[in-house]
N, C-alpha and C. Protein backbone atom coordinates (compact mmCIF):
# COMPACT_ATOMS: atom_id res chain seq x y z
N UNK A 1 -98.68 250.64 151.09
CA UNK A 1 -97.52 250.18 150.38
C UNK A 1 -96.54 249.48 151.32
N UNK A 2 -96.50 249.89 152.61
CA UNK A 2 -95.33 249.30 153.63
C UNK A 2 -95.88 248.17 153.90
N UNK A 3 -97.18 248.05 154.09
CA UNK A 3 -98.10 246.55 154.35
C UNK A 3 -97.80 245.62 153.36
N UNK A 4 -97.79 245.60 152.11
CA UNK A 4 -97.34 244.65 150.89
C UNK A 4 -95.80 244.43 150.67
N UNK A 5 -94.69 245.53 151.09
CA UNK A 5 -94.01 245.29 151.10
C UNK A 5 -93.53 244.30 152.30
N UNK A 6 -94.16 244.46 153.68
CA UNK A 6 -93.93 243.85 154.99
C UNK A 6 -94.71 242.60 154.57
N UNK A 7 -95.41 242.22 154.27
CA UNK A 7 -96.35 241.01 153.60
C UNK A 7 -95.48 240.48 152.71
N UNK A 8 -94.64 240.52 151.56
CA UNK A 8 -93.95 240.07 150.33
C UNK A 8 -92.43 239.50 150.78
N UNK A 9 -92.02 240.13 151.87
CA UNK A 9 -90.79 240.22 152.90
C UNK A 9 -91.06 238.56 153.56
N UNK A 10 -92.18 238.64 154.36
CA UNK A 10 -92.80 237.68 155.47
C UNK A 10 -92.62 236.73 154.89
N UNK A 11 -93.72 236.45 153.45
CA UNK A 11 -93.72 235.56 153.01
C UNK A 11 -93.01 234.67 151.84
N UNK A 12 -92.02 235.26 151.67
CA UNK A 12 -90.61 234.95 151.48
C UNK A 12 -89.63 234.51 152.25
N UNK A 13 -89.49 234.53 153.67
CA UNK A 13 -88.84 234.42 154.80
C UNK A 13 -89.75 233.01 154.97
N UNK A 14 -90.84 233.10 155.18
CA UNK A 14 -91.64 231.74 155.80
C UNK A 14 -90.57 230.44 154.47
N UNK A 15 -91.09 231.14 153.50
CA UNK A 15 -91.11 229.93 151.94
C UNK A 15 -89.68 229.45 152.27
N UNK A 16 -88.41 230.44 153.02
CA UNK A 16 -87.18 229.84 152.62
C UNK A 16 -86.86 228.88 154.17
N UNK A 17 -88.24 229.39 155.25
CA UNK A 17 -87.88 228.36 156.63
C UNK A 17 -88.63 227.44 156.37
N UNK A 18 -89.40 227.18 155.86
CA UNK A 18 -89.97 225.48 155.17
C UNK A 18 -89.02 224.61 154.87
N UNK A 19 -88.85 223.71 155.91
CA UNK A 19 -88.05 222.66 155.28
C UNK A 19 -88.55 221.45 154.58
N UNK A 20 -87.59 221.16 153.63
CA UNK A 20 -88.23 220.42 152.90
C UNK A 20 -87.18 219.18 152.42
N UNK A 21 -87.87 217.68 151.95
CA UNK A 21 -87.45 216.54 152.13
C UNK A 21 -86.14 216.79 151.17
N UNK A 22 -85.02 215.99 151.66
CA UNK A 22 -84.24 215.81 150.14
C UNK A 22 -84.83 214.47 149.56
N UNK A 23 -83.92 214.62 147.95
CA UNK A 23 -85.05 214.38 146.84
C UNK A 23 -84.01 212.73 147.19
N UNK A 24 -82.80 212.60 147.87
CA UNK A 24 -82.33 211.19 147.90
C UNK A 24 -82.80 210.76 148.99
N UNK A 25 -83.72 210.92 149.69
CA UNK A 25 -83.56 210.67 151.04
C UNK A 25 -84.63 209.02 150.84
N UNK A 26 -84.07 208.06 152.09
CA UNK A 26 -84.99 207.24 151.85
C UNK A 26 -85.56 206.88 153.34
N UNK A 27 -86.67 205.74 153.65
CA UNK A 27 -87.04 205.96 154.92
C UNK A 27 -86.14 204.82 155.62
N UNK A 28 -86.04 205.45 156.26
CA UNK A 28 -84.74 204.96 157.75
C UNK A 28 -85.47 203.69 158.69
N UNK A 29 -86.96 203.46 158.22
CA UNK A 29 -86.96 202.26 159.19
C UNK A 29 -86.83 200.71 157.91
N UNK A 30 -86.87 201.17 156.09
CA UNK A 30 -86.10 200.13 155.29
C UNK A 30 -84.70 200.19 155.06
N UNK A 31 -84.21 201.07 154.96
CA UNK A 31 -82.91 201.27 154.86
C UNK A 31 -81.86 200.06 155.81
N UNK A 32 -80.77 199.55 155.16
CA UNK A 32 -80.09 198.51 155.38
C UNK A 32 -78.88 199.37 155.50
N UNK A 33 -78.36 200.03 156.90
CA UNK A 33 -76.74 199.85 157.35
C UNK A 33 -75.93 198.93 157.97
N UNK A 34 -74.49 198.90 156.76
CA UNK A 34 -73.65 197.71 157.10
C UNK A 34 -73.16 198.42 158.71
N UNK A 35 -72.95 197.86 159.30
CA UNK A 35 -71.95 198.10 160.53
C UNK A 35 -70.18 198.48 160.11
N UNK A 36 -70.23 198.76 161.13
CA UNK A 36 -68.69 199.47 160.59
C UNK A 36 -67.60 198.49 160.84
N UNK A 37 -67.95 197.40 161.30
CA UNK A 37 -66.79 196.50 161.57
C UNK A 37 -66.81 195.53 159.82
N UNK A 38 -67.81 195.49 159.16
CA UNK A 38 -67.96 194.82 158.08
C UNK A 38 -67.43 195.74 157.03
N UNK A 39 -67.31 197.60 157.25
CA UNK A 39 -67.13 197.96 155.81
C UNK A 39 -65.14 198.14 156.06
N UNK A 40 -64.80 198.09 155.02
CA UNK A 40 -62.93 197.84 155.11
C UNK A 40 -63.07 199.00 153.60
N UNK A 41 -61.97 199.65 153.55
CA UNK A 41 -61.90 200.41 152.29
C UNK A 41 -61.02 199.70 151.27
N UNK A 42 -60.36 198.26 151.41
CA UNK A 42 -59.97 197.66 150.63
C UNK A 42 -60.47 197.19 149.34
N UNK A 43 -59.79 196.95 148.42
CA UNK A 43 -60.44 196.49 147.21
C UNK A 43 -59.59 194.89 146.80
N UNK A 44 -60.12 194.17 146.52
CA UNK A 44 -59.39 192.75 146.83
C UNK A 44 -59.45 191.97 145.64
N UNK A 45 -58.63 191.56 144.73
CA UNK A 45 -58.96 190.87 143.80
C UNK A 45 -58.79 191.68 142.34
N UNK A 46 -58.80 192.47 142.18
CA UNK A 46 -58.34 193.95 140.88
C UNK A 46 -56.63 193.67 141.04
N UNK A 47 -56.40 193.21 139.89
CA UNK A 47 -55.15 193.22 139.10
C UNK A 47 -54.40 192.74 140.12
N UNK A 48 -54.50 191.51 140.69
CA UNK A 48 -53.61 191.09 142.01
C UNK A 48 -52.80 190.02 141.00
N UNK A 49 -52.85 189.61 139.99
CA UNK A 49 -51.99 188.74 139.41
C UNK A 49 -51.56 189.51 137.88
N UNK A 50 -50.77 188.85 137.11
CA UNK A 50 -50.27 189.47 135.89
C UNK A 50 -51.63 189.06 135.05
N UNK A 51 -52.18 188.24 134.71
CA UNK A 51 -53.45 187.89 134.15
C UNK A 51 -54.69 188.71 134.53
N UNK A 52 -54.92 189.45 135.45
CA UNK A 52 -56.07 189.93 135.88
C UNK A 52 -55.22 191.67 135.85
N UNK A 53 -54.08 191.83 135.47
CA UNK A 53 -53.71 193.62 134.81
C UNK A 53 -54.65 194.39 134.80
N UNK A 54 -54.55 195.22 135.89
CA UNK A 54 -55.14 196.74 135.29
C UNK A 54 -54.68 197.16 133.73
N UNK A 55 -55.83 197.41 133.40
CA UNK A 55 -55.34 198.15 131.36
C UNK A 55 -55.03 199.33 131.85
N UNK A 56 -53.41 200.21 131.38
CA UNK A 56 -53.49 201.33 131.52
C UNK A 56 -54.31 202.28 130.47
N UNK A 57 -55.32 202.59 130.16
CA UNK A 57 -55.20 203.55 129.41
C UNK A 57 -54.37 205.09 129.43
N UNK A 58 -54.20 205.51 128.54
CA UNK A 58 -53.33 206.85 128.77
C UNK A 58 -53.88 207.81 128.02
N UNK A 59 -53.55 208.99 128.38
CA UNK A 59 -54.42 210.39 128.44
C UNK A 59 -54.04 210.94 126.89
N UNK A 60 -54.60 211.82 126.57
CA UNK A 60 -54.28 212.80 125.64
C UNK A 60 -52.40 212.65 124.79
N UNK A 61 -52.37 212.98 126.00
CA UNK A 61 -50.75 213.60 126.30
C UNK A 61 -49.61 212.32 126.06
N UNK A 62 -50.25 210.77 126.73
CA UNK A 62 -49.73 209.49 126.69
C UNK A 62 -49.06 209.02 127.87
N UNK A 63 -50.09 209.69 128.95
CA UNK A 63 -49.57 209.65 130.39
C UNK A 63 -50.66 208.84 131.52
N UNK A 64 -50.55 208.70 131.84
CA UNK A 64 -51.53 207.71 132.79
C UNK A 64 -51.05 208.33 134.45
N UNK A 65 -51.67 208.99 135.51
CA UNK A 65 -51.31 208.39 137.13
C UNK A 65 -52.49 207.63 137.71
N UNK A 66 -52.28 206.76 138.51
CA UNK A 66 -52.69 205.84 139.88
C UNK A 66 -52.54 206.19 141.42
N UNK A 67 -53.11 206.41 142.06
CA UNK A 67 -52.78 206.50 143.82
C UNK A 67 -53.28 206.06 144.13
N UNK A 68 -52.41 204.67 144.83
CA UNK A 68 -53.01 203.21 145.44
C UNK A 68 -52.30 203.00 146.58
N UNK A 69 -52.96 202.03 147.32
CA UNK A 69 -51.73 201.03 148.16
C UNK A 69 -51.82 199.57 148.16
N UNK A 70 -50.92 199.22 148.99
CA UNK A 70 -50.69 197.42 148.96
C UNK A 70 -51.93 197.63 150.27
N UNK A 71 -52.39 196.63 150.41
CA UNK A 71 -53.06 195.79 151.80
C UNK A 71 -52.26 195.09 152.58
N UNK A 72 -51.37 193.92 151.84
CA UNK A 72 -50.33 193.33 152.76
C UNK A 72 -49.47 193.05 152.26
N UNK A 73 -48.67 192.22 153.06
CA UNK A 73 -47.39 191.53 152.16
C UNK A 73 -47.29 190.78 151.41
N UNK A 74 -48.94 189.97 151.16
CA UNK A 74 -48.95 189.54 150.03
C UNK A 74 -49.58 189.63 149.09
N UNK A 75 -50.15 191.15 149.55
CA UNK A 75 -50.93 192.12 147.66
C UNK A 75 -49.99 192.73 146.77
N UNK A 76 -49.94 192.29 145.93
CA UNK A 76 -49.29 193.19 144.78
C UNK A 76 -50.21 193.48 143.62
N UNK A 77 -49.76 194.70 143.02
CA UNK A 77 -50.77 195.23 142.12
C UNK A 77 -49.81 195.72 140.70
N UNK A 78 -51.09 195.02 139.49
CA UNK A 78 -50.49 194.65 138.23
C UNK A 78 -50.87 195.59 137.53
N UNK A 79 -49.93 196.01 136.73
CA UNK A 79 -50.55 197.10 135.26
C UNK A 79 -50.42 196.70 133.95
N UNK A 80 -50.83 196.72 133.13
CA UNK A 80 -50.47 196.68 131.79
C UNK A 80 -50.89 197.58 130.60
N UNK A 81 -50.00 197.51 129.75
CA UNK A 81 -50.28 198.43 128.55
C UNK A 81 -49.71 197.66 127.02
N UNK A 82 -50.09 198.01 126.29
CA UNK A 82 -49.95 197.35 125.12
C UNK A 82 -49.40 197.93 123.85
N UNK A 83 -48.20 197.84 123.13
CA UNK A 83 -47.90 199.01 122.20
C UNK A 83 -48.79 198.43 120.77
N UNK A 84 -50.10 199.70 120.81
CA UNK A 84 -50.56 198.69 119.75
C UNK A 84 -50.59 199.98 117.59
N UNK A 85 -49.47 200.76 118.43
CA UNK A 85 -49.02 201.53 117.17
C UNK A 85 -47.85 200.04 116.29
N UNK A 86 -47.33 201.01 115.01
CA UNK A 86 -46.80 199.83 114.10
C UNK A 86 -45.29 200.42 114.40
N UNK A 87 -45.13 201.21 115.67
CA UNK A 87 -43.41 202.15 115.80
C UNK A 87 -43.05 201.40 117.06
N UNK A 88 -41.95 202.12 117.49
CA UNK A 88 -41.29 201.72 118.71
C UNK A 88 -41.73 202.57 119.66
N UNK A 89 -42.10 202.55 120.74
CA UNK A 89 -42.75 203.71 121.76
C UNK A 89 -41.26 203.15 123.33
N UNK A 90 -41.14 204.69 123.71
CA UNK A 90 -40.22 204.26 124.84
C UNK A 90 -41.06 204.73 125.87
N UNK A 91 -40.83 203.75 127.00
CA UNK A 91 -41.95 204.32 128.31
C UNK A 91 -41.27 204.52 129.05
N UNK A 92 -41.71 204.85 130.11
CA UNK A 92 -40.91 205.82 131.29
C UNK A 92 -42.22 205.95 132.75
N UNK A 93 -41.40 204.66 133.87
CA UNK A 93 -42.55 204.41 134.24
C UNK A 93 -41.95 205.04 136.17
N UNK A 94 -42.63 205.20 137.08
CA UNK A 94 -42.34 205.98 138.15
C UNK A 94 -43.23 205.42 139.11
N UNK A 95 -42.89 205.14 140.68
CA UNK A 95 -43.74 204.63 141.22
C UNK A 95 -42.81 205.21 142.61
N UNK A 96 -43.89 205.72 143.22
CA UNK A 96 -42.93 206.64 144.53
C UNK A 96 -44.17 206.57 145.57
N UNK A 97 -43.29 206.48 147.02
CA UNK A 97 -44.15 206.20 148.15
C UNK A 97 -44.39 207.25 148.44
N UNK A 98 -45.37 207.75 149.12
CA UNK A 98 -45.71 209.02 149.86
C UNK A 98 -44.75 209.40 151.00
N UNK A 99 -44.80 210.46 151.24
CA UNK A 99 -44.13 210.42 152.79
C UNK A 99 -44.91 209.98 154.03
N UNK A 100 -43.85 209.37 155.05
CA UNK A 100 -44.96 208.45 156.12
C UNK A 100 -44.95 206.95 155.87
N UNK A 101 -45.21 206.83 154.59
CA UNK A 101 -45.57 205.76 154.61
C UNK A 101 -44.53 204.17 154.61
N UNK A 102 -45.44 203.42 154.53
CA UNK A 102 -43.93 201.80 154.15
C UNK A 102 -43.64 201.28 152.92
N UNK A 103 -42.04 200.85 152.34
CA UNK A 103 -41.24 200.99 151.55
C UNK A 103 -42.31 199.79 150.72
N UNK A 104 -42.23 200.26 149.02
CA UNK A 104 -42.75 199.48 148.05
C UNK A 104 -41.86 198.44 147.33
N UNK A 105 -42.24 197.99 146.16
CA UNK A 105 -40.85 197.55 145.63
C UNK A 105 -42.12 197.45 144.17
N UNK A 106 -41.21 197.94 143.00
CA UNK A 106 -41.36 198.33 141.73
C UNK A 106 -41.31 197.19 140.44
N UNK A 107 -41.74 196.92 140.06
CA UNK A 107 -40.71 195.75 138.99
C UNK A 107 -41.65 196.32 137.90
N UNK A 108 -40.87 195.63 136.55
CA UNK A 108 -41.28 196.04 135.48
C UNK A 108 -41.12 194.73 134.63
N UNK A 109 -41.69 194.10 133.44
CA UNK A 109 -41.85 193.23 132.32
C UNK A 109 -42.20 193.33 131.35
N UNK A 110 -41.67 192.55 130.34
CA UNK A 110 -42.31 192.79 129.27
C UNK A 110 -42.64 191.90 128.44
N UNK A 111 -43.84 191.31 128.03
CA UNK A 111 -43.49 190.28 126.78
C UNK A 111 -43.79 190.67 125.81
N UNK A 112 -43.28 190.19 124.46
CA UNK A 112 -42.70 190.62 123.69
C UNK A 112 -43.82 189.91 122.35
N UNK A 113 -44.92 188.99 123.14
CA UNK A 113 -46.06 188.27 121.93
C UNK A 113 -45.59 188.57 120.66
N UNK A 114 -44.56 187.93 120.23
CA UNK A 114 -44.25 187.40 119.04
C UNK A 114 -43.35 186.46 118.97
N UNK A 115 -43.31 185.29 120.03
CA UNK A 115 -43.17 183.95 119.86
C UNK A 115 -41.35 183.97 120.60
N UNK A 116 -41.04 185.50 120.90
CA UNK A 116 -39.81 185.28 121.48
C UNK A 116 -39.81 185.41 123.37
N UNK A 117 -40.85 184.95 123.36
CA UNK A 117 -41.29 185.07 125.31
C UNK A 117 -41.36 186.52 126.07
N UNK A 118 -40.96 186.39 127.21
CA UNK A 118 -41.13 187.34 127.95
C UNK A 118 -39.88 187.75 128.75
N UNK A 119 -39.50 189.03 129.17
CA UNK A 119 -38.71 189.29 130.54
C UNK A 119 -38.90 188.91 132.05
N UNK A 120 -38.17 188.62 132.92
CA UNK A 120 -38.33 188.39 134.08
C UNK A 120 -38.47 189.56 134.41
N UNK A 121 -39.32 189.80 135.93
CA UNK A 121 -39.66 191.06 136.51
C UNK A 121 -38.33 191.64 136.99
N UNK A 122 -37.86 192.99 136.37
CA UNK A 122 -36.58 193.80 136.36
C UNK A 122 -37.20 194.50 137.43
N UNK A 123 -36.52 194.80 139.05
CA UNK A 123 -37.00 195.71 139.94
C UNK A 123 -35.33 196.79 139.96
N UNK A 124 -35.64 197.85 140.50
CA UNK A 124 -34.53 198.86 140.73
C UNK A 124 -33.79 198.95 141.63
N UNK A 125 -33.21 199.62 142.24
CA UNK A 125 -32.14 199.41 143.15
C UNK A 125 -32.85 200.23 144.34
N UNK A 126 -33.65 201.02 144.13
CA UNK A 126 -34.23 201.53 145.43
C UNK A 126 -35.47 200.30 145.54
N UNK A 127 -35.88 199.17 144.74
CA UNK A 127 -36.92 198.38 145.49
C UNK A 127 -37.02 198.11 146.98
N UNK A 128 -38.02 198.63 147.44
CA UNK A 128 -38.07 197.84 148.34
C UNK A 128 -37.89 199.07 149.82
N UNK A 129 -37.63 200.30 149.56
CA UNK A 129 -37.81 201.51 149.84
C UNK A 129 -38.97 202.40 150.06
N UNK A 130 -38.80 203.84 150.78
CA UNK A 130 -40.10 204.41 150.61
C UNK A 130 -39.74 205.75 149.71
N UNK A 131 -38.37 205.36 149.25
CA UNK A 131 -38.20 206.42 147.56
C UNK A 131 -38.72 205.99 146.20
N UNK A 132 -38.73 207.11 145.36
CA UNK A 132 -38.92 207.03 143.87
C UNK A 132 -38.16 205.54 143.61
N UNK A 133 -38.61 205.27 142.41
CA UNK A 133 -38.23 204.16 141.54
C UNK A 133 -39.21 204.31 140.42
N UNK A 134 -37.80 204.38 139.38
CA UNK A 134 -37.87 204.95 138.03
C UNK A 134 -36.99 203.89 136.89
N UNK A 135 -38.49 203.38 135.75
CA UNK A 135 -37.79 202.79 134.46
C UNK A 135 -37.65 203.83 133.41
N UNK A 136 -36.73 204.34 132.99
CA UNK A 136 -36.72 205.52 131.69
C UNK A 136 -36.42 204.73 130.31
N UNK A 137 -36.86 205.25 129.59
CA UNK A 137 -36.31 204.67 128.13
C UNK A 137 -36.37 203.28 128.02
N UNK A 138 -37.17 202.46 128.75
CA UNK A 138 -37.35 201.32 128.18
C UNK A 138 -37.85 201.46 126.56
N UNK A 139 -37.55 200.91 125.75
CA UNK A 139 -37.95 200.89 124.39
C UNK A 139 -39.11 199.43 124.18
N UNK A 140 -40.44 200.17 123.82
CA UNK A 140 -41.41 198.48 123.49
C UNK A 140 -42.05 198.50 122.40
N UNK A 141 -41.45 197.47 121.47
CA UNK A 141 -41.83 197.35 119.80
C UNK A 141 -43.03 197.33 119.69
N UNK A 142 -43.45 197.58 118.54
CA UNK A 142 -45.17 197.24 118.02
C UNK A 142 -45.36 195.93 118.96
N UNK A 143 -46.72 195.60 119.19
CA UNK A 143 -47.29 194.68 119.49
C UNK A 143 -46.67 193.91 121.18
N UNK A 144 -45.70 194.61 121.73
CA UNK A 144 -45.40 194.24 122.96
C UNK A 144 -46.44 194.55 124.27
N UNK A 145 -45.88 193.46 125.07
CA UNK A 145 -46.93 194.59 126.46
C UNK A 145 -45.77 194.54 127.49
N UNK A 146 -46.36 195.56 127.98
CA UNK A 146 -45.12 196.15 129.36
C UNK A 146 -46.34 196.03 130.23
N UNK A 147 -45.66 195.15 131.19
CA UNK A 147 -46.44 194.74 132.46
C UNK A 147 -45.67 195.57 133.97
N UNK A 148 -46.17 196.79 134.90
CA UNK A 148 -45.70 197.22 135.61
C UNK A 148 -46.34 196.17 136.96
N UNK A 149 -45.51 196.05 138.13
CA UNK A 149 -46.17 194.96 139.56
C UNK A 149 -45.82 196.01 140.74
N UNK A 150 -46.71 196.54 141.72
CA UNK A 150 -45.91 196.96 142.72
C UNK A 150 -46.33 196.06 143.79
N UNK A 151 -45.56 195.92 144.75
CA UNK A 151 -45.41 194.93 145.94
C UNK A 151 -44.99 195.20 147.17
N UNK A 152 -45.36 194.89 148.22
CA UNK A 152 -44.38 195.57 149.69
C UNK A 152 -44.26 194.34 150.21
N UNK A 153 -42.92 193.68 149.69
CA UNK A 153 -42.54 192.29 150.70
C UNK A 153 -42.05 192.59 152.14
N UNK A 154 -41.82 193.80 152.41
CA UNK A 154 -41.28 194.21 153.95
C UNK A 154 -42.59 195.67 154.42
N UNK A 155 -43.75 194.42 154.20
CA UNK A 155 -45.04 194.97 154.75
C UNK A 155 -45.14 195.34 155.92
N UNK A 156 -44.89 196.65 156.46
CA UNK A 156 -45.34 197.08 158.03
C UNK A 156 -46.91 197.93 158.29
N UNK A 157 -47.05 198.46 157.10
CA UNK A 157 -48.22 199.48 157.30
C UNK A 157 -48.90 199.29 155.79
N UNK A 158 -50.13 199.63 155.63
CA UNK A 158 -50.36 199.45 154.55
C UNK A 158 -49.90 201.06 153.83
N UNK A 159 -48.70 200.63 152.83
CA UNK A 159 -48.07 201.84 152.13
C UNK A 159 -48.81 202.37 150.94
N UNK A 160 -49.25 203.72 150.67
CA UNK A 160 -49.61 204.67 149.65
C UNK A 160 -48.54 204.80 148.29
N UNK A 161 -49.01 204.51 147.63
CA UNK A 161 -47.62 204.49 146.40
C UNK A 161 -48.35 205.56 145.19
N UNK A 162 -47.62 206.08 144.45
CA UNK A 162 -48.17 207.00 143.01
C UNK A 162 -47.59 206.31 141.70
N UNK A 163 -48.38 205.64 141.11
CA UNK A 163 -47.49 205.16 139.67
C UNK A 163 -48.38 206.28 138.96
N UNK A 164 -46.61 206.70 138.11
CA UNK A 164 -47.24 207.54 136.72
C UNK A 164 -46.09 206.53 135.39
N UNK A 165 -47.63 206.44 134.26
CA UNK A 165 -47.24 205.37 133.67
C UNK A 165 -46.94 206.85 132.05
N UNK A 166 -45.83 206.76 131.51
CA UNK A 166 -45.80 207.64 129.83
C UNK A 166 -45.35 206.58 128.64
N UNK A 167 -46.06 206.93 127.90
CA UNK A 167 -45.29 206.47 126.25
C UNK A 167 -45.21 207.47 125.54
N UNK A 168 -43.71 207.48 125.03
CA UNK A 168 -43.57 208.81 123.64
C UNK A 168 -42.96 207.49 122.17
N UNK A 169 -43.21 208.14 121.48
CA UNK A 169 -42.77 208.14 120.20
C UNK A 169 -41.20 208.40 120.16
N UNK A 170 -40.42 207.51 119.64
CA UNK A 170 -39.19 207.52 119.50
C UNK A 170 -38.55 208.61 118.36
C-alpha cells in the first residue's frame, strides 16, 4: 500500500514538472519585433479636430470618464455628445490635471443644429493650469451638441488630464 501510494505521489509530482508549451506562444525565429525606438505610446489623429469628436457615450447613470493626455502643444483633444432626448438636459463637465503633471486648458461649445449656429469655445478661468476646471449647469436643448476640447498651449511635459463628462434631466 505505501508503494502505490509512493508511486501515485511520484507520478503526480513528475505530471506537474513537465513543462509544457503555452497555447499563445509563437516561434521566435518568424516572429516580427518592432524595436523600441519605433514603438511611442501615442495615439495620433483620434478626435484631434472638432469634426473627427470622440462620441461620448454615457453610462447607465449619464456619466462618462476619460484619462488621457495632450502629446504637444499642438494636440488637442475633442469630445462630443448629442442631446438626442425631446427635453432640456443640463451637463456638468470636469477636466482636472493629475498631480505632477503640466497645466491643461478646458473649453467647452455648443451648436445648437437648428439653423441658429454655434458658440465660440467658452474656456474657464483656471484654463490653462494644472487645477480642476468645471462647466456646471450648462443647459442643452433637444437636438444640440456640446462639444468639450482639451489643449496644453503652455506645453512643457506631456500632461495627464481626467474628463468626467454628466447629463441630468432638468
Amino acid at each position: 500500500m505505501k508503494i502505490k501510494k509512493f508511486l501515485s505521489v511520484l507520478l503526480t509530482v513528475a505530471v506537474v514538472m513537465i513543462p509544457s508549451a503555452s497555447a499563445f506562444a509563437e516561434d521566435s525565429n518568424t516572429a516580427k519585433v518592432a524595436s523600441a525606438a519605433t514603438v511611442t505610446p501615442y495615439i495620433v489623429g483620434i478626435g484631434d479636430t472638432q469634426a473627427s469628436a470622440i462620441s461620448l457615450v454615457l453610462n447607465e447613470y449619464g456619466g462618462v470618464i476619460y484619462d488621457l493626455f495632450i502629446q504637444s502643444s499642438t494636440d488637442s483633444d475633442w469630445f462630443k455628445w448629442t442631446n438626442t432626448s425631446s427635453e432640456f438636459k443640463r451637463v456638468y463637465v470636469t477636466v482636472g490635471g493629475f498631480s505632477g503633471n503640466g497645466p491643461t486648458r478646458a473649453g467647452l461649445k455648443i451648436n445648437y443644429n437648428n439653423g441658429y449656429g454655434e458658440t465660440s469655445v467658452l474656456y474657464t478661468d483656471k484654463a490653462g493650469t494644472s487645477e480642476p476646471q468645471a462647466f456646471g449647469n450648462v443647459f442643452v436643448p433637444p437636438g444640440a451638441t456640446v462639444y468639450v476640447v482639451v489643449d496644453a498651449p503652455n506645453f512643457t511635459s506631456p500632461p495627464a488630464y481626467h474628463l468626467n463628462f454628466s447629463a441630468y434631466s432638468i
